[in-house]
Protein backbone atom coordinates (compact mmCIF):
# COMPACT_ATOMS: atom_id res chain seq x y z
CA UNK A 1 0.21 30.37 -1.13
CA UNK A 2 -0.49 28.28 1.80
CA UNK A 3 -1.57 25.41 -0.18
CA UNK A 4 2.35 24.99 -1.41
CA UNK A 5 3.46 25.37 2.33
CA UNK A 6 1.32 22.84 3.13
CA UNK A 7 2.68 20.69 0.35
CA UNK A 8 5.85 21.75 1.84
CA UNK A 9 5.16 20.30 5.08
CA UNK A 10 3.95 16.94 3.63
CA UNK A 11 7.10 16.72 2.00
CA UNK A 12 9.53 17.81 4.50
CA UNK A 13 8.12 17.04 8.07
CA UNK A 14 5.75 14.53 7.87
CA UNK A 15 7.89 12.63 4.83
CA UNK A 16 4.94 11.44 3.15
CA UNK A 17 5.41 9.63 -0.17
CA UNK A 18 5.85 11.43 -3.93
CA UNK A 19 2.58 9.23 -4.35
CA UNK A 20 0.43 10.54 -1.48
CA UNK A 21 1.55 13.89 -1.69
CA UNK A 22 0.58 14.04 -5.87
CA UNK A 23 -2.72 13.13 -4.50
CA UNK A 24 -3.56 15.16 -1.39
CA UNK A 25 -2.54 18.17 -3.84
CA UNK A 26 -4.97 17.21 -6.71
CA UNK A 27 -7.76 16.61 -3.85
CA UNK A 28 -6.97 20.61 -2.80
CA UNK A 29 -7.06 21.90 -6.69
CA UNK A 30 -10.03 20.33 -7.39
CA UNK A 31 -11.77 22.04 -4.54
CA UNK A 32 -10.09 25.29 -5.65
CA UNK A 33 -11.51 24.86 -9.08
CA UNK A 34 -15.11 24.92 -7.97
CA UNK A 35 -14.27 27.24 -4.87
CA UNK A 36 -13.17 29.44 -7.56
CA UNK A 37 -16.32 29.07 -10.29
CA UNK A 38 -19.13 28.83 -7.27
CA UNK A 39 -17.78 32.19 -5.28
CA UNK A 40 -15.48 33.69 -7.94
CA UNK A 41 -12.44 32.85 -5.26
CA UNK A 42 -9.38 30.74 -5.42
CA UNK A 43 -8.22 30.96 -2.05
CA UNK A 44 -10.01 28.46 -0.26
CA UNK A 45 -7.89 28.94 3.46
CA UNK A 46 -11.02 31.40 5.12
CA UNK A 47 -14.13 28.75 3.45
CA UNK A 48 -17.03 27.81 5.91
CA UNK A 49 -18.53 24.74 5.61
CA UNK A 50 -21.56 25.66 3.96
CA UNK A 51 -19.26 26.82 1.42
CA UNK A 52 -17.54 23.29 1.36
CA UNK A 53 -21.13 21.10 1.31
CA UNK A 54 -22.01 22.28 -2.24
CA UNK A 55 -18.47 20.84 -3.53
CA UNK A 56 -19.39 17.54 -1.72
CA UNK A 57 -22.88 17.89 -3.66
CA UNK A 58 -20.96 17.94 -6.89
CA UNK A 59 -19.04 15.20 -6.25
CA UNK A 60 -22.30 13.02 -5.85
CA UNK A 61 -23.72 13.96 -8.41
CA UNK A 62 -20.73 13.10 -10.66
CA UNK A 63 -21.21 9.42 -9.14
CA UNK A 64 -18.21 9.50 -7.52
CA UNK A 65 -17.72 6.65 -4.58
CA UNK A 66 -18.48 8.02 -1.47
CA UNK A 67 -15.06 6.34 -0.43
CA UNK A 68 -13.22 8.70 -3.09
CA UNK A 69 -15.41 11.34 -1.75
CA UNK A 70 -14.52 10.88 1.88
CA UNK A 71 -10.76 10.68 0.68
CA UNK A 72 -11.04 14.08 -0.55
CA UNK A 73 -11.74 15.63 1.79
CA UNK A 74 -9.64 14.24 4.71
CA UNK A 75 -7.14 15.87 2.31
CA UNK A 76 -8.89 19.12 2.53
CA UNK A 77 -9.45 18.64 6.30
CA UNK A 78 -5.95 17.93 6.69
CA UNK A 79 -4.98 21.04 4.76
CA UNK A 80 -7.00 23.12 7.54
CA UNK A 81 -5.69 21.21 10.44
CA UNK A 82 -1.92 22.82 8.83
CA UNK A 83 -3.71 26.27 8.74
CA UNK A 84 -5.00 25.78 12.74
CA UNK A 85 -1.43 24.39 13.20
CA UNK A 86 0.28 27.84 11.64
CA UNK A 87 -2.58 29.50 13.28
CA UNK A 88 -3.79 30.86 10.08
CA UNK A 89 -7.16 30.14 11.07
CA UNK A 90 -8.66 29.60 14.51
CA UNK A 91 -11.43 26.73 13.73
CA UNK A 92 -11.39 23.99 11.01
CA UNK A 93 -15.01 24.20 8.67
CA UNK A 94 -14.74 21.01 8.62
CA UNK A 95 -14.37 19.68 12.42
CA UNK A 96 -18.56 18.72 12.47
CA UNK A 97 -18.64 16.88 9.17
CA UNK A 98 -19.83 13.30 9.58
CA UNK A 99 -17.66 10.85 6.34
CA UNK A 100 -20.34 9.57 4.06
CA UNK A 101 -21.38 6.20 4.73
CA UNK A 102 -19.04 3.60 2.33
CA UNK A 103 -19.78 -0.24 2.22
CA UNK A 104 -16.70 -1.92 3.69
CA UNK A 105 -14.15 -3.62 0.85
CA UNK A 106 -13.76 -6.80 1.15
CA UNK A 107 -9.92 -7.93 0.16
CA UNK A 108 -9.53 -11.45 -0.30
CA UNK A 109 -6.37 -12.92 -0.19
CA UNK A 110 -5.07 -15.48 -2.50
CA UNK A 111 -5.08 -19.32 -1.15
CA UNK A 112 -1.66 -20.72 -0.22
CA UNK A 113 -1.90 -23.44 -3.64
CA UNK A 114 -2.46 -20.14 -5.67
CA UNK A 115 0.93 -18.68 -4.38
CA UNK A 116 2.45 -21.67 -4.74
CA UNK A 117 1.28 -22.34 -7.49
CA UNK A 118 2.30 -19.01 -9.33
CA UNK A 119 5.87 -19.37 -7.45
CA UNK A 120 6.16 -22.79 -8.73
CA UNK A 121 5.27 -21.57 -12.29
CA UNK A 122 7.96 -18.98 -12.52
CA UNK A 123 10.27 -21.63 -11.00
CA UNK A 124 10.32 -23.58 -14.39
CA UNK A 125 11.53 -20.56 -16.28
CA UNK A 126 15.37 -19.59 -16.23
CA UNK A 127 16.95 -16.61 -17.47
CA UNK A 128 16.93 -13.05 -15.60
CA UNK A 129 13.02 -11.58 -16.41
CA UNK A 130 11.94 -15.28 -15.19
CA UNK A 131 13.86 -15.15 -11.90
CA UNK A 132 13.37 -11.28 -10.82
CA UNK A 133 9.88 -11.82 -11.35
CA UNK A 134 10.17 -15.12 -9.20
CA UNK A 135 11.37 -13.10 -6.60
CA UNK A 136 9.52 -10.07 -6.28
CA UNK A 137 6.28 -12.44 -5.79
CA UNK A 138 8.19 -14.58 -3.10
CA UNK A 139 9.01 -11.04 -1.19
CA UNK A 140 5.66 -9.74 -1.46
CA UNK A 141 4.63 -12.83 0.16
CA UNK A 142 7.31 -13.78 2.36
CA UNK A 143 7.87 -10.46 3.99
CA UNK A 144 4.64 -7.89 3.54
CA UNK A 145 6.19 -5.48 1.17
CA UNK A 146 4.22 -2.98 0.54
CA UNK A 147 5.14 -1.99 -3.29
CA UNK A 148 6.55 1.09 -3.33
CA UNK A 149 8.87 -0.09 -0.84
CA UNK A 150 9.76 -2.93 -2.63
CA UNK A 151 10.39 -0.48 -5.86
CA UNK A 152 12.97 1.54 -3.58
CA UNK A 153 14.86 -1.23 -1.85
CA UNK A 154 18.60 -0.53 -2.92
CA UNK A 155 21.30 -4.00 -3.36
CA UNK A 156 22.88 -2.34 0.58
CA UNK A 157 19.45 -3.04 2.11
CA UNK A 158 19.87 -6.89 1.64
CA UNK A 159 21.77 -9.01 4.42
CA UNK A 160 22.15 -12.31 2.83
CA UNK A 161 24.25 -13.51 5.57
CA UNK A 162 21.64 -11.84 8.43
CA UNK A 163 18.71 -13.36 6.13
CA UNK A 164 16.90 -10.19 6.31
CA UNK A 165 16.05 -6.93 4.12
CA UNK A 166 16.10 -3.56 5.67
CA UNK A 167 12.48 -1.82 4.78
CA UNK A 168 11.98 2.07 4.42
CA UNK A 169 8.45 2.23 5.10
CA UNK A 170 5.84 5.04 5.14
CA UNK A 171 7.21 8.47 7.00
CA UNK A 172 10.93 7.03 6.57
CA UNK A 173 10.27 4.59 9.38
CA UNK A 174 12.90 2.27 9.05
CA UNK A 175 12.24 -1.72 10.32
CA UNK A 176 13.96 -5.16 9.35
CA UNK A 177 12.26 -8.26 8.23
CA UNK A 178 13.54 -11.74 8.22
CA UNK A 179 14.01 -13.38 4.77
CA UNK A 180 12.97 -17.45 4.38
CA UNK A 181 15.90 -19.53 3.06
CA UNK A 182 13.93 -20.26 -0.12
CA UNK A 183 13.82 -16.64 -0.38
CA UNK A 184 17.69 -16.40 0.18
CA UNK A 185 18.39 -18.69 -2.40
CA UNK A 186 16.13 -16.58 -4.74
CA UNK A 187 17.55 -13.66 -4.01
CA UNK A 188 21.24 -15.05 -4.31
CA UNK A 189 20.47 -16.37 -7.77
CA UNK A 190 19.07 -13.02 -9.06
CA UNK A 191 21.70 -10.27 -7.64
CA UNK A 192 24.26 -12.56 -9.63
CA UNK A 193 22.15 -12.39 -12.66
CA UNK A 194 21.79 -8.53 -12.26
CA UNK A 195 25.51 -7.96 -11.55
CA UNK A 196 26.34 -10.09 -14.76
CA UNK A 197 23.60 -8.12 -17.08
CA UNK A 198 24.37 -4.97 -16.03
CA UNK A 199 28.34 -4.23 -15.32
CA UNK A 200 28.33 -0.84 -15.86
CA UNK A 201 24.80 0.06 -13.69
CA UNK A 202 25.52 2.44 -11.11
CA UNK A 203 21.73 2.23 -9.69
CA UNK A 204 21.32 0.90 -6.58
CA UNK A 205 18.59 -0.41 -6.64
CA UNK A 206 18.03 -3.68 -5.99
CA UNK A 207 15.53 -4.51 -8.91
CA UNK A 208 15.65 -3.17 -12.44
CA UNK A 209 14.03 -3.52 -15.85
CA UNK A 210 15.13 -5.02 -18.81
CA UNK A 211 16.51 -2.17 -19.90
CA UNK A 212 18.27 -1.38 -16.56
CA UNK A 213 16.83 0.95 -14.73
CA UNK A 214 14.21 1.15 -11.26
CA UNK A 215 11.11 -0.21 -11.62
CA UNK A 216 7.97 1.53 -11.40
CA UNK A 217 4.71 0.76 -9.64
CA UNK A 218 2.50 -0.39 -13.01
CA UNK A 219 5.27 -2.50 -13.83
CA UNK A 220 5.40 -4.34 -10.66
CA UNK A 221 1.75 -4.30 -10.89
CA UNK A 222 1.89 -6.47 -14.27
CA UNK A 223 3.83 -8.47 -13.22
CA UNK A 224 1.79 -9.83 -10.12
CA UNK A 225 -1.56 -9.73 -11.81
CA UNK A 226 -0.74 -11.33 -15.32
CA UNK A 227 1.01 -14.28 -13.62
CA UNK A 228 -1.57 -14.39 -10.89
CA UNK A 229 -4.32 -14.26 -13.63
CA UNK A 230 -3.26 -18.04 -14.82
CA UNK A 231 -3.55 -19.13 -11.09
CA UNK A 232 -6.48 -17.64 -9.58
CA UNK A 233 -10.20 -16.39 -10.75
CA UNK A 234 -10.31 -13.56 -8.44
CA UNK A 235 -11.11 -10.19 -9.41
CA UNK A 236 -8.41 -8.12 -7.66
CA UNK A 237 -4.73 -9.51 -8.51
CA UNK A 238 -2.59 -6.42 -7.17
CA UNK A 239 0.42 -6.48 -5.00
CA UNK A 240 -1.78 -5.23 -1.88
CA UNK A 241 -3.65 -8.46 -2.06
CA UNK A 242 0.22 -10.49 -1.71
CA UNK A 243 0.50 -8.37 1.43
CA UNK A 244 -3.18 -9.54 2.52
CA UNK A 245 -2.29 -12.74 1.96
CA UNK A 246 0.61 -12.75 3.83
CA UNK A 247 -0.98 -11.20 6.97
CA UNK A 248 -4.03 -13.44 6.52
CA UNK A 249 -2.08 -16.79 6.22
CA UNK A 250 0.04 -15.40 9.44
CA UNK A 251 -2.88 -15.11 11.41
CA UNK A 252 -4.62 -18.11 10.16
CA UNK A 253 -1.46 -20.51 11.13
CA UNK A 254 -1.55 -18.61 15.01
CA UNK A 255 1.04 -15.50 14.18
CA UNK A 256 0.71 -13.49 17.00
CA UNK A 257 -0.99 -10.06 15.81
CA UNK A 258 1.18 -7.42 17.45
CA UNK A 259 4.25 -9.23 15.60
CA UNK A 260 2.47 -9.22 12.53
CA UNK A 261 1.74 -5.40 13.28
CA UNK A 262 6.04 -4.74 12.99
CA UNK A 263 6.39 -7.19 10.00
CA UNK A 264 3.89 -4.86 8.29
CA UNK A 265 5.48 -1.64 9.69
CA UNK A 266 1.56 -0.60 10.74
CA UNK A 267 2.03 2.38 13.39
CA UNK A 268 -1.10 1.30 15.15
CA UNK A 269 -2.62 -2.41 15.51
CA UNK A 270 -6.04 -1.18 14.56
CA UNK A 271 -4.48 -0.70 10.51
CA UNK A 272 -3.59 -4.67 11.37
CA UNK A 273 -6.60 -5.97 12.56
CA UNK A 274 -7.93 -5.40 8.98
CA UNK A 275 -6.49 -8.43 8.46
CA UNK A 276 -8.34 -10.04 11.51
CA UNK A 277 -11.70 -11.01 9.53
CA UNK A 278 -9.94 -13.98 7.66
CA UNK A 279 -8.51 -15.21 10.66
CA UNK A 280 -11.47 -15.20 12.49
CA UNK A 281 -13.42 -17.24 9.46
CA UNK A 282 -10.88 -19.74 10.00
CA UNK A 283 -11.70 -19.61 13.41
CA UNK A 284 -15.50 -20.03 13.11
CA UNK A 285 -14.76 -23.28 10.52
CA UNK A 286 -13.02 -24.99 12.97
CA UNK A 287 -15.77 -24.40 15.49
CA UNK A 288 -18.83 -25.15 13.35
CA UNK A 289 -16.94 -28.46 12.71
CA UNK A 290 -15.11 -29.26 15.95
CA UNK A 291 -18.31 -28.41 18.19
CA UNK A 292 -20.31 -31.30 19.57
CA UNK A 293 -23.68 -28.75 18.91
CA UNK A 294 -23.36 -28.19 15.08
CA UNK A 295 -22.44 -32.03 14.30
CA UNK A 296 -25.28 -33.29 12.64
């Protein structure tokens, strides 16, 4: 079927993650399903669009988000864009279709006492669950991470004498990012722990469980949200708001934006200048206070 070439190609050329390509290929089943009860076919490659729009319908009417919505299908517009590509079709259905309109999410990043404060709270615990936890919130906020990258850094990815960790981002795009000395220190103190706990390991990864073996991503997820629930009052505690924080305090403190573009390992500045809004309401403090029209 073309559907499992296409998978195919996600895995092989375009290198996309286990995690993306699990979801573009539920996005295509799901349309199959329907495709299959509406028109009594499973073999969505030769669909029109008017086929598509009553599958969109659906999905409103189930009260899905229209940003879920519009998620599904870029997958299946990406899955005709491979069938124009292997010229199993000569024009996508979907090349007209307008996204559905989806209110903008607003991430907020945590305040620099909040880090600190969670940092410093893990700081007063010893032993090796207290200091791996230590330092997988000090390299979500002192280099980006994204966390499935931080799950699949291996112990030969860390320079201790370079200060820096070698990243495997998205489409195996490799880039380096400097470590802080506090960070070093961390980092130092936790491989020993690791090496002493676990003799016999032959993972390479870099951080393990308890029981000695890779982490996985609602594990890392615990960890960053139950210690960040005793610090902050905010809603969203997930490792993706570390990384906005990180890229928000950058820009806040003058970072220029293209080098916070390569510390993030975005392919384009416009993913960075997500990031941008905080800055700029930093920005628009300072003036409301600092101008000589808005002082009262």
């Amino acid at each position: 079927m073309a559907i499992d070439k296409f998978i195919d190609y996600l895995s092989f050329e375009k290198k996309y993650s286990p995690h993306t390509i699990a979801a573009y290929k539920k996005d295509l089943e799901s349309f199959s399903e329907f495709f299959l009860k509406r028109f009594g076919n499973e073999v969505i490659d030769k669909a029109s669009y008017s086929q598509i729009r009553p599958w969109i319908i659906d999905l409103v009417n189930q009260g899905i988000a229209n940003r879920s919505i519009n998620r599904k299908i870029s997958s299946l517009k990406s899955y005709y864009n491979f069938l124009l590509k292997i010229e199993e079709i000569k024009t996508s259905p979907l090349i007209k279709h307008t996204p559905l309109k989806a209110p903008k999410r607003l991430q907020v990043p945590f305040s620099v006492s909040e880090v600190e404060d969670v940092i410093n709270l893990l700081g007063q615990e010893e032993g090796f669950e207290a200091v791996r936890d230590k330092l997988i919130v000090e390299l979500f906020y002192g280099t980006g991470i994204r966390r499935i990258e931080l799950i699949n850094l291996q112990l030969k990815d860390v320079s201790i004498s370079n200060r820096s960790v070698k990243v495997l981002g998205k489409r195996n795009k490799e880039r380096f990012v400097p470590l802080l000395p506090s960070i070093v220190v961390s980092l130092t103190k936790y491989i020993a722990l690791r090496n002493s706990r676990f003799v016999d390991t032959k993972s390479p990864y870099l951080f393990l469980t308890n029981k000695g073996v890779k982490l996985y991503e609602t594990f890392v997820y615990r960890i960053v949200n139950n210690y960040f629930s005793k610090a902050s009052s905010k809603v969203k505690r997930s490792p993706h708001i570390l990384r906005h924080s990180f890229a928000t305090h950058l820009l806040n403190e003058g970072a220029d934006l293209n080098a916070v573009k390569e510390l993030l390992g975005h392919s384009s500045l416009a993913a960075t200048q997500v990031y941008t809004h905080q800055s700029i309401s930093q920005l628009a403090k300072i003036h409301k206070s600092s101008h000589p029209r808005n002082k009262e």
